[in-house]
Protein backbone atom coordinates (compact mmCIF):
# COMPACT_ATOMS: atom_id res chain seq x y z
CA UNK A 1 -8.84 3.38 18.53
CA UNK A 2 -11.28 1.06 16.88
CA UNK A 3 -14.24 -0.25 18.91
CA UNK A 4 -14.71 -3.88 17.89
CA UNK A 5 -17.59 -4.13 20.51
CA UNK A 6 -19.41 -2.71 17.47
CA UNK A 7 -18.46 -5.88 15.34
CA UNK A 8 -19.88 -8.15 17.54
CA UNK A 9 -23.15 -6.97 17.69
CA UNK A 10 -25.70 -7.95 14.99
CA UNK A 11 -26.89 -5.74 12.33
CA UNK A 12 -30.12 -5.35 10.21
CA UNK A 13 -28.05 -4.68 6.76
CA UNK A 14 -28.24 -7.23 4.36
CA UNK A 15 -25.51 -8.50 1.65
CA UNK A 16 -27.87 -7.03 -1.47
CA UNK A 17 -27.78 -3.85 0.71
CA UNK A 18 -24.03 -3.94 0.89
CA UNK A 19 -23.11 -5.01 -2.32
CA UNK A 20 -25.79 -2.08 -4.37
CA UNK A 21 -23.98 0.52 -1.90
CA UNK A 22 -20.35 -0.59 -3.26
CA UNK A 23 -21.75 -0.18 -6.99
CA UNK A 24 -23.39 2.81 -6.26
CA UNK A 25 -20.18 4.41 -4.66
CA UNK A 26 -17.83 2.58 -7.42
CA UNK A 27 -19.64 4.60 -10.38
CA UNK A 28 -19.87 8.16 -8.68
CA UNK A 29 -16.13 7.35 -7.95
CA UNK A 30 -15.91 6.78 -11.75
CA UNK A 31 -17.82 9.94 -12.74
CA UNK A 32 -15.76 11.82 -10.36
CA UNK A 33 -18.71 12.51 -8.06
CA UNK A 34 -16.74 11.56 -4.93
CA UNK A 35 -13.59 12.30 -3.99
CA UNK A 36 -11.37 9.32 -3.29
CA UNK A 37 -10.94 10.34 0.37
CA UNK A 38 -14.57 10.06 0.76
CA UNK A 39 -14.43 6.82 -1.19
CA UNK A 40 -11.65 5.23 0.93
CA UNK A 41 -13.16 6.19 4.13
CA UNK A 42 -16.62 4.74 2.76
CA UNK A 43 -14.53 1.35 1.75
CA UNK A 44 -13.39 1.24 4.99
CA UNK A 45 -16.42 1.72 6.70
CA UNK A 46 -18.57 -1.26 4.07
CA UNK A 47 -15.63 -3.65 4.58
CA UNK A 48 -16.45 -3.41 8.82
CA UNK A 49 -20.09 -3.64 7.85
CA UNK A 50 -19.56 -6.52 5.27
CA UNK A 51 -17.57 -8.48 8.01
CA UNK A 52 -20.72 -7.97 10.76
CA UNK A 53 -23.23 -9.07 7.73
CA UNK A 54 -21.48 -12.13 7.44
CA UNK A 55 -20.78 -13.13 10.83
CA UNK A 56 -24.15 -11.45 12.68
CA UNK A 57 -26.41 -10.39 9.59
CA UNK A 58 -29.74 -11.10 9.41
CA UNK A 59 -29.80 -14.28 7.38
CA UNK A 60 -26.91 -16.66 6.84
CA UNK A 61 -25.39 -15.38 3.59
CA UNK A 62 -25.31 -18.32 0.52
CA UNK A 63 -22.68 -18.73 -1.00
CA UNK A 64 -23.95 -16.42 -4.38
CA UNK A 65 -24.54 -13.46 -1.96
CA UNK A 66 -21.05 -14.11 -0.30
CA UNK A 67 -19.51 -13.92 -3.91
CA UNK A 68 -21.23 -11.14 -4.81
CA UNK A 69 -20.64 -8.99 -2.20
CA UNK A 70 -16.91 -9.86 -2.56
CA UNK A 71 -16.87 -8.75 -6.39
CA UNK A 72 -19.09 -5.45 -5.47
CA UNK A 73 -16.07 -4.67 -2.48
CA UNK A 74 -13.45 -5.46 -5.31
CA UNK A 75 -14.71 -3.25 -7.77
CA UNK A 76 -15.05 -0.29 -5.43
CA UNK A 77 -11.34 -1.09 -4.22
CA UNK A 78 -10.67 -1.12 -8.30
CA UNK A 79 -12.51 2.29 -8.45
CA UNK A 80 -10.59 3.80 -5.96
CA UNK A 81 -7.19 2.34 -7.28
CA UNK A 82 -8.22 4.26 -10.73
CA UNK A 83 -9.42 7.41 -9.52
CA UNK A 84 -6.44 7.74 -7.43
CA UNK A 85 -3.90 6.48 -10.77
CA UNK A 86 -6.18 9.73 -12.82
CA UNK A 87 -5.57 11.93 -10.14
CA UNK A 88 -1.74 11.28 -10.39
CA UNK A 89 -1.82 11.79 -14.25
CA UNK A 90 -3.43 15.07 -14.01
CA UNK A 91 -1.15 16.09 -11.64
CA UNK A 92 1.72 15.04 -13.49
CA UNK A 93 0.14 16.38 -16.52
CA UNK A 94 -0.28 20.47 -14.74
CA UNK A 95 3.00 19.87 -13.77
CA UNK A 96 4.66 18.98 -16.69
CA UNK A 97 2.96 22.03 -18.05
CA UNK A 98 3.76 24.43 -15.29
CA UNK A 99 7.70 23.72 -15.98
CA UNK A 100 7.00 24.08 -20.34
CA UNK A 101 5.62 27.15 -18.75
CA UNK A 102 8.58 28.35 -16.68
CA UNK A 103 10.91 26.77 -19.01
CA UNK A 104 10.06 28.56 -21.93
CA UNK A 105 9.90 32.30 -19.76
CA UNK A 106 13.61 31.41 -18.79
CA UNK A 107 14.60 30.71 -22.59
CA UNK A 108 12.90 34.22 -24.16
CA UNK A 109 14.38 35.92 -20.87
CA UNK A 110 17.54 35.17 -22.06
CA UNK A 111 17.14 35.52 -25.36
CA UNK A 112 16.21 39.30 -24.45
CA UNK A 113 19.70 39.69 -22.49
CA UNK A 114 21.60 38.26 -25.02
């Protein structure tokens, strides 16, 4: 169960802080440095932390930090979304291939019998 005593109480992280992490973790996502379990989890955990900065952060966000931080938190979503749609293409791809595979055994197998 969540503890949302935790997003009550104030936090030293800052919206620049937030926003460089959700960059950082949106291109190793794209180089396939992560894996998009550990991404989600990580999106997860910045969108709690992005929610604290804004209500109990150290400095009132402006309105060009609040913006920011919102494109940085979209892109990352975006990066997950893509790794996750490349992951089901290579799946589908060894799949497809595993049944050309099989396929292709079953066809010279009977070809021998006949």
């Amino acid at each position: 169960m969540e503890n949302n005593d935790e997003l009550d109480e104030s936090t030293q992280t800052t919206a620049a802080g937030l926003t460089r992490l959700a960059s950082a973790i949106s291109e190793l996502l794209r180089e396939q440095a992560v894996d998009s379990r550990l991404g989600a989890k990580l999106l997860k955990r910045l969108e709690k932390e992005a929610k604290r900065v804004a209500e109990h952060g150290p400095a009132t966000l402006s309105v060009a930090e609040g913006a920011a931080l919102r494109s940085a938190m979209e892109q990352l979503q975006h990066a997950l979304h893509q790794r996750g749609a490349d992951l089901l293409v290579q799946a589908n791809a060894r799949l497809r291939a595993t049944e050309e595979a099989a396929g292709k055994r079953r066809k010279a197998k009977k070809e021998e019998s006949a």
